[in-house]
C-alpha atoms as a PDB file:
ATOM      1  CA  UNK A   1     -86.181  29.580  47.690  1.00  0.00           C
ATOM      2  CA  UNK A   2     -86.108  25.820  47.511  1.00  0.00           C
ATOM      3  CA  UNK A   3     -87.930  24.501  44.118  1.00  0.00           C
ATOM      4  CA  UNK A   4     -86.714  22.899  41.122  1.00  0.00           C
ATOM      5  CA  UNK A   5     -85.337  25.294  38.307  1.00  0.00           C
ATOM      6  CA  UNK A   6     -83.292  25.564  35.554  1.00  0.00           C
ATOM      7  CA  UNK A   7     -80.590  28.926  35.106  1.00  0.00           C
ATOM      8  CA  UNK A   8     -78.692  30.365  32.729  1.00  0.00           C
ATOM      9  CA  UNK A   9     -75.322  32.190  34.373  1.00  0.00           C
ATOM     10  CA  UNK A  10     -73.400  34.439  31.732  1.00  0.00           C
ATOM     11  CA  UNK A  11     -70.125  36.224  32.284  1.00  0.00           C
ATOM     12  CA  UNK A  12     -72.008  39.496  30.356  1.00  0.00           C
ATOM     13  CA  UNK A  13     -73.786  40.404  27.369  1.00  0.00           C
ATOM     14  CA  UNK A  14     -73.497  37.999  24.844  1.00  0.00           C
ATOM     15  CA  UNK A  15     -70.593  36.180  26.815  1.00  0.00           C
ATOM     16  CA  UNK A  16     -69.844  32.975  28.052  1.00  0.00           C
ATOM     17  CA  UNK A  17     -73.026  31.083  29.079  1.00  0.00           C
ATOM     18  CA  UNK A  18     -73.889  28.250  31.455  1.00  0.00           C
ATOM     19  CA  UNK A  19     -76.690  25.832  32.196  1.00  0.00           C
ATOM     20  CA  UNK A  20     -77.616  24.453  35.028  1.00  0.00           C
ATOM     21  CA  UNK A  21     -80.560  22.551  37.283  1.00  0.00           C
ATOM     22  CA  UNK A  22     -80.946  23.534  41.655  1.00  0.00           C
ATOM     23  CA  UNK A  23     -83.436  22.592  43.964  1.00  0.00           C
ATOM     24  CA  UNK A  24     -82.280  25.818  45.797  1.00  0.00           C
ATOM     25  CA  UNK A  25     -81.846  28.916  43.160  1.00  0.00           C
ATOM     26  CA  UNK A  26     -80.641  31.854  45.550  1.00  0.00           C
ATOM     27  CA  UNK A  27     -78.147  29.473  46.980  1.00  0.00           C
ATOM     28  CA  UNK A  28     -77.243  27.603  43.952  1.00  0.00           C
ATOM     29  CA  UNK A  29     -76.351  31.288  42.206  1.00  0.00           C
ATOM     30  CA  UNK A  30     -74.297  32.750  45.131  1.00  0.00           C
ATOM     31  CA  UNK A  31     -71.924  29.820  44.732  1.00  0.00           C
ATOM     32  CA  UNK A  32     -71.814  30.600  41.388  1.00  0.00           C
ATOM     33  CA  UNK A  33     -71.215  34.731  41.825  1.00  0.00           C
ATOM     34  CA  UNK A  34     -68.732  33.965  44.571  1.00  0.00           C
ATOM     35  CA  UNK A  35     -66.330  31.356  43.139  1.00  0.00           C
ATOM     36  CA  UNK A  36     -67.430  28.741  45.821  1.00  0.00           C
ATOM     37  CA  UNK A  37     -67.585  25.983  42.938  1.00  0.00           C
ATOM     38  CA  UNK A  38     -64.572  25.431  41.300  1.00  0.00           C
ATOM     39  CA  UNK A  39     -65.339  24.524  37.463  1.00  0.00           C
ATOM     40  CA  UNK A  40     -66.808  26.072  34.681  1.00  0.00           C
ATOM     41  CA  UNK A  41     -68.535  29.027  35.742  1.00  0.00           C
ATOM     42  CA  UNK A  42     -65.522  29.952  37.803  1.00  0.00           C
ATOM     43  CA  UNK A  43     -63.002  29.508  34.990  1.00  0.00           C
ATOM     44  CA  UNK A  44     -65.163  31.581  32.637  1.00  0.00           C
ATOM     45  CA  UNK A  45     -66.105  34.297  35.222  1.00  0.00           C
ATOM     46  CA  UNK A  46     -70.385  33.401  34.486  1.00  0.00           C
ATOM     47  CA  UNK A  47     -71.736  35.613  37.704  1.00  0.00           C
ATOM     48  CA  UNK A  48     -74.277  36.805  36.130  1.00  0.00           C
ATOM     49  CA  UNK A  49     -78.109  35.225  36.536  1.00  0.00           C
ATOM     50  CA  UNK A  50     -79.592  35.686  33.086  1.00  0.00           C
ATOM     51  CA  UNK A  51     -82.518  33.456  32.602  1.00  0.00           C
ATOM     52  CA  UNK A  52     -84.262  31.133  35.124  1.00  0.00           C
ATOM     53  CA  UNK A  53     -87.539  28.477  34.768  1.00  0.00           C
ATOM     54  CA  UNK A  54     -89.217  27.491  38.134  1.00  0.00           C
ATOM     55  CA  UNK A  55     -90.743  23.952  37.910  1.00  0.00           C
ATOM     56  CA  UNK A  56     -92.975  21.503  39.679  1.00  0.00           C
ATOM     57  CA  UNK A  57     -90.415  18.843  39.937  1.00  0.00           C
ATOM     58  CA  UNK A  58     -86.725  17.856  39.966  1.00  0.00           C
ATOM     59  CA  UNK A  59     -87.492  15.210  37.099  1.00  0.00           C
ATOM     60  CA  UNK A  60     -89.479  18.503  35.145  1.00  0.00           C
ATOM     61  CA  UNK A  61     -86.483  20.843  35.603  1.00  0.00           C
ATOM     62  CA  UNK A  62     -83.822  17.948  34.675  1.00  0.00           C
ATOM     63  CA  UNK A  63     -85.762  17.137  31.462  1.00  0.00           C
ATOM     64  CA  UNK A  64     -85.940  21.058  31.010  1.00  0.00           C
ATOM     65  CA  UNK A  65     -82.346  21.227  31.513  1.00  0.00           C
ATOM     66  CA  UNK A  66     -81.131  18.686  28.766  1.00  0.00           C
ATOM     67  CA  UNK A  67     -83.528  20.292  26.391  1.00  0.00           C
ATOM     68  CA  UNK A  68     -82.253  23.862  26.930  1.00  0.00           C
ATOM     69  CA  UNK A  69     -78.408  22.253  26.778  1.00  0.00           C
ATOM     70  CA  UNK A  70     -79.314  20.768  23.464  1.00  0.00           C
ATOM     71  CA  UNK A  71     -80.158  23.674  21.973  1.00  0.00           C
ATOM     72  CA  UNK A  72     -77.810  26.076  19.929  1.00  0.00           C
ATOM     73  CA  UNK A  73     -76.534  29.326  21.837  1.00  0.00           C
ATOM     74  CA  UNK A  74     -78.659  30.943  19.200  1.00  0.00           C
ATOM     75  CA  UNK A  75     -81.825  29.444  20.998  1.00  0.00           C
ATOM     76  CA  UNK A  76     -80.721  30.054  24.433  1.00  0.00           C
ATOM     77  CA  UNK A  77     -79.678  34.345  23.839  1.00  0.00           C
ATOM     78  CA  UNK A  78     -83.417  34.265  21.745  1.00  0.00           C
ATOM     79  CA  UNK A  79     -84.697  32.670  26.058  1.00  0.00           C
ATOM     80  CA  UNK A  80     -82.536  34.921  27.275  1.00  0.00           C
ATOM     81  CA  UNK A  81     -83.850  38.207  25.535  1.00  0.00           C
ATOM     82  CA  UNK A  82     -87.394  37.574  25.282  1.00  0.00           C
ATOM     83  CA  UNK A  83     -87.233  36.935  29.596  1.00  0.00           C
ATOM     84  CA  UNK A  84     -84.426  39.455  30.464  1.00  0.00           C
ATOM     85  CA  UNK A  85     -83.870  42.014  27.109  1.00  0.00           C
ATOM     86  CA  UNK A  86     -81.513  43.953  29.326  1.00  0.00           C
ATOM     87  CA  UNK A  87     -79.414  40.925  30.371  1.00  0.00           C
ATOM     88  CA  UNK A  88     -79.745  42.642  33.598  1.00  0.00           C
ATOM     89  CA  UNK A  89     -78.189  39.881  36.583  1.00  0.00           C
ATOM     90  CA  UNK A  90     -81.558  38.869  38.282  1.00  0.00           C
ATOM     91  CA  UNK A  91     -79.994  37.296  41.634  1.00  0.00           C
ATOM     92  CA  UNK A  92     -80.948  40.080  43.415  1.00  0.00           C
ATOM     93  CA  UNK A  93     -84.661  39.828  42.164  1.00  0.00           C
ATOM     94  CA  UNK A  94     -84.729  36.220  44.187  1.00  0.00           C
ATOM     95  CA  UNK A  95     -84.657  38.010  47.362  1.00  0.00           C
END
């Protein structure tokens, strides 16, 4: 699945959460779930696909991106519950 989005990985309900921006979603997230990229979402165990936003373009999902950082983690579990009110891991959805 190569288009521009923007993610939100969480290590489970409520936990640890991380932002991010891929051209390439399904791959971008398997890195994540299988420890391929050493860093943040490795240290904090964030496997879990939580939210997502498909764009047009790169520069759409970037600007997306820093707006969705910016935010309080408030603002990001009220994105995360309205898309995903299970916080159900939705990498296996992209398939």
């Amino acid at each position: 699945m190569r288009q521009p989005a923007v993610y939100i990985m969480a290590s489970g309900r409520n936990g640890t959460l991380y932002t991010g921006v891929t051209a390439n979603l399904s791959r971008r997230v398997h890195e994540h779930r299988e420890g391929l990229l050493p860093g943040f979402t490795t240290r904090y165990r964030c496997k879990h696909l939580v939210w997502y936003e498909m764009h047009a373009t790169m520069l759409d999902a970037i600007a997306r991106e820093k707006q969705t950082k910016a935010g309080s983690r408030d603002a990001k579990r009220v994105m995360i519950e309205a898309f995903n009110p299970d916080w159900r891991d939705l990498y296996d959805d992209l398939a």
